[in-house]
N, C-alpha and C. Protein backbone atom coordinates (compact mmCIF):
# COMPACT_ATOMS: atom_id res chain seq x y z
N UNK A 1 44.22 123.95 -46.64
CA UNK A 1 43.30 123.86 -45.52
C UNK A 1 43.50 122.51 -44.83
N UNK A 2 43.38 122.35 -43.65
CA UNK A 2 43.31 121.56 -42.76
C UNK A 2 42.30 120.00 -42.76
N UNK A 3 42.68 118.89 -42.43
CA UNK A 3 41.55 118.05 -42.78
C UNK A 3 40.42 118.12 -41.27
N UNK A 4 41.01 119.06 -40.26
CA UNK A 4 40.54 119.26 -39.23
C UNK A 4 39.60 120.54 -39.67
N UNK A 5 39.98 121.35 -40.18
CA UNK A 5 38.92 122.55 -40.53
C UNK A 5 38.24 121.97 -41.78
N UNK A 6 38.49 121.45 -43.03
CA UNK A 6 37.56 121.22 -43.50
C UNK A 6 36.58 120.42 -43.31
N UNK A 7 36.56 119.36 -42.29
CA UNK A 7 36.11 118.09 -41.85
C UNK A 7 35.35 118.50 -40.81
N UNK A 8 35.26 120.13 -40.12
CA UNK A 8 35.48 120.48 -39.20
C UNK A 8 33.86 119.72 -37.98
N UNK A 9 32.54 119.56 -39.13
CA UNK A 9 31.28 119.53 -38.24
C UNK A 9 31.18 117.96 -38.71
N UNK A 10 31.43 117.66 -39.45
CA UNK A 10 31.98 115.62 -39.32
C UNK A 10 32.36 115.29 -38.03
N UNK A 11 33.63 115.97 -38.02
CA UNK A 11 34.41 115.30 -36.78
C UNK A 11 34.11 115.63 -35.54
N UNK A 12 32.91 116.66 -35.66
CA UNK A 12 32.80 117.46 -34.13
C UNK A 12 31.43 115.89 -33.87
N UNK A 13 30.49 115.88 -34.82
CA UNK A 13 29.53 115.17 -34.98
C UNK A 13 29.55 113.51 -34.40
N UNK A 14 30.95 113.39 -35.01
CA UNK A 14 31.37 111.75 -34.41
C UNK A 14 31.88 111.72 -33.11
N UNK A 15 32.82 112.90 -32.68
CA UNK A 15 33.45 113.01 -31.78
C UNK A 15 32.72 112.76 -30.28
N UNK A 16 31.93 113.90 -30.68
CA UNK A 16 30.28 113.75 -29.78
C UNK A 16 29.83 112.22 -29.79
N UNK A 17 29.66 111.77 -30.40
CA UNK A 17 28.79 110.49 -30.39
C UNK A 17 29.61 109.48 -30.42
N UNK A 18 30.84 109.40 -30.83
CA UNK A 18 31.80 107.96 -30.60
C UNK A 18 33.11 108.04 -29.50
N UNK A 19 33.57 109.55 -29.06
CA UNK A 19 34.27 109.55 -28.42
C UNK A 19 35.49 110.31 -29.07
N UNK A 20 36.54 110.55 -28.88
CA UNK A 20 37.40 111.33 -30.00
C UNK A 20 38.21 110.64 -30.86
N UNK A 21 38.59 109.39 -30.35
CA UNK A 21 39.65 108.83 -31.34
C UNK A 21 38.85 107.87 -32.30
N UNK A 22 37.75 107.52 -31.63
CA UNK A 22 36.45 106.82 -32.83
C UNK A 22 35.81 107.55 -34.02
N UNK A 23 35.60 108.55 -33.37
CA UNK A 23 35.10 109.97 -33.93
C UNK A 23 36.36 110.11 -34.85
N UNK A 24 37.22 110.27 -34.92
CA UNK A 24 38.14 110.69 -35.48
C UNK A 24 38.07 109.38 -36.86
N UNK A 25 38.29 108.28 -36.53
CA UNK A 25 38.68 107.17 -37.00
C UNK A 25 36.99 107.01 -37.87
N UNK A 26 36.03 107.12 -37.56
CA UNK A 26 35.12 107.04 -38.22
C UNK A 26 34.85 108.19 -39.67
N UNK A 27 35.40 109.01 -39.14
CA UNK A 27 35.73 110.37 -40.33
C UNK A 27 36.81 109.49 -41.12
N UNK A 28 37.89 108.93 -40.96
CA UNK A 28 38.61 108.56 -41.78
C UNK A 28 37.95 107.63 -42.46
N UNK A 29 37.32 106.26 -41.86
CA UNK A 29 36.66 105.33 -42.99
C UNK A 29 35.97 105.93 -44.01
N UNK A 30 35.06 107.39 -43.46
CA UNK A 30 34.07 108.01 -45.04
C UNK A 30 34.89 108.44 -46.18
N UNK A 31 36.64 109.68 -45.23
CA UNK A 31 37.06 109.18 -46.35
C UNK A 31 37.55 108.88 -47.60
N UNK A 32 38.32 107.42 -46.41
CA UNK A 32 38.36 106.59 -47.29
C UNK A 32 37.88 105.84 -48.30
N UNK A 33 36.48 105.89 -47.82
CA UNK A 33 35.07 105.18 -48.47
C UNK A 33 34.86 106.38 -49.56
N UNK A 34 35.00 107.26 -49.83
CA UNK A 34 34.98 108.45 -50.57
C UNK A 34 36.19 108.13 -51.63
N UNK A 35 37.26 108.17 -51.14
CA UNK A 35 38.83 107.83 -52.31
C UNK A 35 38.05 106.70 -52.52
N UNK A 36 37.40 105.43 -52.28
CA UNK A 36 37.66 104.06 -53.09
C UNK A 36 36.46 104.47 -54.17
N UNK A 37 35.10 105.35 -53.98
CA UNK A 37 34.01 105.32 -54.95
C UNK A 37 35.00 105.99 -56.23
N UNK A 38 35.43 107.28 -55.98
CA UNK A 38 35.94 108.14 -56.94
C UNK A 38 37.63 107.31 -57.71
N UNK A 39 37.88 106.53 -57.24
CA UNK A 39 39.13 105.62 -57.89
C UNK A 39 38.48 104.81 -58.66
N UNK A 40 37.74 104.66 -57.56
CA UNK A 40 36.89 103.12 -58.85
C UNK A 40 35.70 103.77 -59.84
N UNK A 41 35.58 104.40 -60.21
CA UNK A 41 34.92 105.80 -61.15
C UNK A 41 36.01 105.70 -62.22
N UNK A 42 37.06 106.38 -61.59
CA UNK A 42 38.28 106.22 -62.52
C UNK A 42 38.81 105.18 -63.71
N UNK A 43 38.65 103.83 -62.19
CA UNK A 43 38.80 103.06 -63.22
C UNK A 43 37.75 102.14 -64.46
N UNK A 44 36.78 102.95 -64.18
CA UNK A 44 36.08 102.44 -65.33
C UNK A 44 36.56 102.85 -67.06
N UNK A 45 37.24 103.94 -66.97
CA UNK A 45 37.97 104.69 -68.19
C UNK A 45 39.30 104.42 -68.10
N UNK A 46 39.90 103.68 -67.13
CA UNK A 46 41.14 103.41 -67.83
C UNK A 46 41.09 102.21 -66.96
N UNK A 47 41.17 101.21 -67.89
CA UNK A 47 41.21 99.76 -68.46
C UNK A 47 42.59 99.32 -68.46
N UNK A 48 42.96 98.21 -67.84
CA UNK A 48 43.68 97.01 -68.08
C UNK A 48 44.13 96.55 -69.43
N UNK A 49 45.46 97.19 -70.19
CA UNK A 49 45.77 96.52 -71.75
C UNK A 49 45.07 94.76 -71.70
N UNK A 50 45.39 94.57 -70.54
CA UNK A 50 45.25 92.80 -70.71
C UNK A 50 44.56 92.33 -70.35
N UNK A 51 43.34 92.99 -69.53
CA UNK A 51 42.21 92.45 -69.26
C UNK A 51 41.01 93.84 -68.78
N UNK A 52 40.28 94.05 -70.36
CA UNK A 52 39.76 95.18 -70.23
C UNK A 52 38.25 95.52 -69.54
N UNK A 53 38.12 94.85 -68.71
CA UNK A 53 36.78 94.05 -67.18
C UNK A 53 38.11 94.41 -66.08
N UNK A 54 38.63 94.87 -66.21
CA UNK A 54 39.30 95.15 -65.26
C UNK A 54 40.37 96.17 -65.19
N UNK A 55 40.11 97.21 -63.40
CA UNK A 55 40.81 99.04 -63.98
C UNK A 55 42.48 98.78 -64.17
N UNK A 56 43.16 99.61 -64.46
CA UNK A 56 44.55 99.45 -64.85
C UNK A 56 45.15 98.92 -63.75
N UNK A 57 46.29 98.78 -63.74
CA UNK A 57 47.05 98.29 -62.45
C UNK A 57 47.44 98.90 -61.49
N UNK A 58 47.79 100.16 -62.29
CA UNK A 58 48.31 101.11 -60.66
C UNK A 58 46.99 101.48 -60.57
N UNK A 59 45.44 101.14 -60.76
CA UNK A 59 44.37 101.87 -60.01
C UNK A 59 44.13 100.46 -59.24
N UNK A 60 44.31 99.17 -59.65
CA UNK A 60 44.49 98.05 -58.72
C UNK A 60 45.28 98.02 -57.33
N UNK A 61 46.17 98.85 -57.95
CA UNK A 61 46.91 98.51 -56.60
C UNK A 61 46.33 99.86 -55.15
N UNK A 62 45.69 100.91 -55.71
CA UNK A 62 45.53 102.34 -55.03
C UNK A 62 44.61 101.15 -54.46
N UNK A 63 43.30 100.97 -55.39
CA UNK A 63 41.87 100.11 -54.99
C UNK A 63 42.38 99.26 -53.45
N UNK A 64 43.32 98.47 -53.91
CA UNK A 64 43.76 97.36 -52.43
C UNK A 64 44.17 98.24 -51.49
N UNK A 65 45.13 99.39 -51.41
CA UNK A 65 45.75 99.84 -50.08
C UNK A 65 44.59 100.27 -50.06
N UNK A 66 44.08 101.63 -50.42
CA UNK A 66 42.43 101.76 -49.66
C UNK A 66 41.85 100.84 -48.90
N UNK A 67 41.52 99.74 -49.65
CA UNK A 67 40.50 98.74 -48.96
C UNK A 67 41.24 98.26 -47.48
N UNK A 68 42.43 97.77 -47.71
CA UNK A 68 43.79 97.42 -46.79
C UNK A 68 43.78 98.56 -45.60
N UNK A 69 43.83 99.92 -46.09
CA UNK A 69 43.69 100.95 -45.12
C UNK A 69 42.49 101.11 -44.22
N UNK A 70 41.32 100.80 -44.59
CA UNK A 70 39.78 100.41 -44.51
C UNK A 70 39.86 99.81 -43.11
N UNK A 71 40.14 98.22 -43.37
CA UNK A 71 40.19 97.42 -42.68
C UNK A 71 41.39 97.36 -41.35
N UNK A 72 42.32 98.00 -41.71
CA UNK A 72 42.70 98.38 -40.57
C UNK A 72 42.58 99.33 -39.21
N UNK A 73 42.03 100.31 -40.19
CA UNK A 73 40.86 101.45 -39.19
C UNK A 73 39.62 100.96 -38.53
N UNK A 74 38.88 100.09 -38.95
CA UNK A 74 37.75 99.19 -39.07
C UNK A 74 38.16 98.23 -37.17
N UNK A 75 39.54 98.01 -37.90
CA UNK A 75 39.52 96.88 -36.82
C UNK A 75 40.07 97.75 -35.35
N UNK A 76 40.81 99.12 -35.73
CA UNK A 76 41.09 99.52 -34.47
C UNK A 76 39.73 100.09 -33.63
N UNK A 77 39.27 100.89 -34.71
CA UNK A 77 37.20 101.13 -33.88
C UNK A 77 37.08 99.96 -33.40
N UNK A 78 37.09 98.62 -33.72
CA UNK A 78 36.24 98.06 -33.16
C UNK A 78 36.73 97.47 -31.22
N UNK A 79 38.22 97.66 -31.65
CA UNK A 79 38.97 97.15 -30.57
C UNK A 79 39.10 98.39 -29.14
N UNK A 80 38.95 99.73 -29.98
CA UNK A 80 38.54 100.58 -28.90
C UNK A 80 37.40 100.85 -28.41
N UNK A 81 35.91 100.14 -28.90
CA UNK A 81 34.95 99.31 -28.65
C UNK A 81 34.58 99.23 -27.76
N UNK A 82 35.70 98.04 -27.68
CA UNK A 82 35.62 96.50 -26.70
C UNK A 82 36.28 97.28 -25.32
N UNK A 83 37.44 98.18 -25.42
CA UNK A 83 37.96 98.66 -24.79
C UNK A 83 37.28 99.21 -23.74
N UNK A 84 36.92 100.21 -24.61
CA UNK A 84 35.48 101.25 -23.70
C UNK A 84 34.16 100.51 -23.39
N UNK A 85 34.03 99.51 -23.86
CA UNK A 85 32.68 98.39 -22.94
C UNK A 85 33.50 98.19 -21.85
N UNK A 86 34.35 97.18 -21.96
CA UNK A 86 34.48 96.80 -20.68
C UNK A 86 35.24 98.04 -19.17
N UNK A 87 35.58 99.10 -19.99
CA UNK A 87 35.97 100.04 -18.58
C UNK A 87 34.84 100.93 -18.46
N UNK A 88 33.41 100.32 -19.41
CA UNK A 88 32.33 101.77 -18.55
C UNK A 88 31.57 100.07 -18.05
């Protein structure tokens, strides 16, 4: 299935209210915000051999591109924003 059909009244919801590519981009931060709760869930059961306060490494490294992916979506909303202030 589609992330457009399953997503289908999310994205209609934002689309409406932020515009389409915000709308769009705001569905992606949840989510994303969705993969980082359920990774980091994960890593509470699998532990770090070398430091066991902390999730394994390849769930370290998923944890950062998420967050990394986050913030780059984050910053394009905000810049299409600024965009759409100043041309309405």
């Amino acid at each position: 299935m589609s992330v457009f059909d399953e997503h289908k009244e999310e994205l209609e919801k934002h689309e409406f209210m932020m515009g389409k590519a915000r709308g769009r981009l705001a569905v992606t931060m949840d989510l994303l915000t969705d993969a980082l709760i359920l990774v980091g869930q994960h890593g509470v059961y699998c532990t770090s051999n070398r430091n066991p306060s902390k999730p394994s490494m390849d769930l370290q490294t998923v944890l950062s591109s998420i967050g990394g992916a986050k913030e780059l979506v984050s910053s394009v909303m905000e810049e299409l924003r600024q965009k759409n202030e100043c041309a309405g």
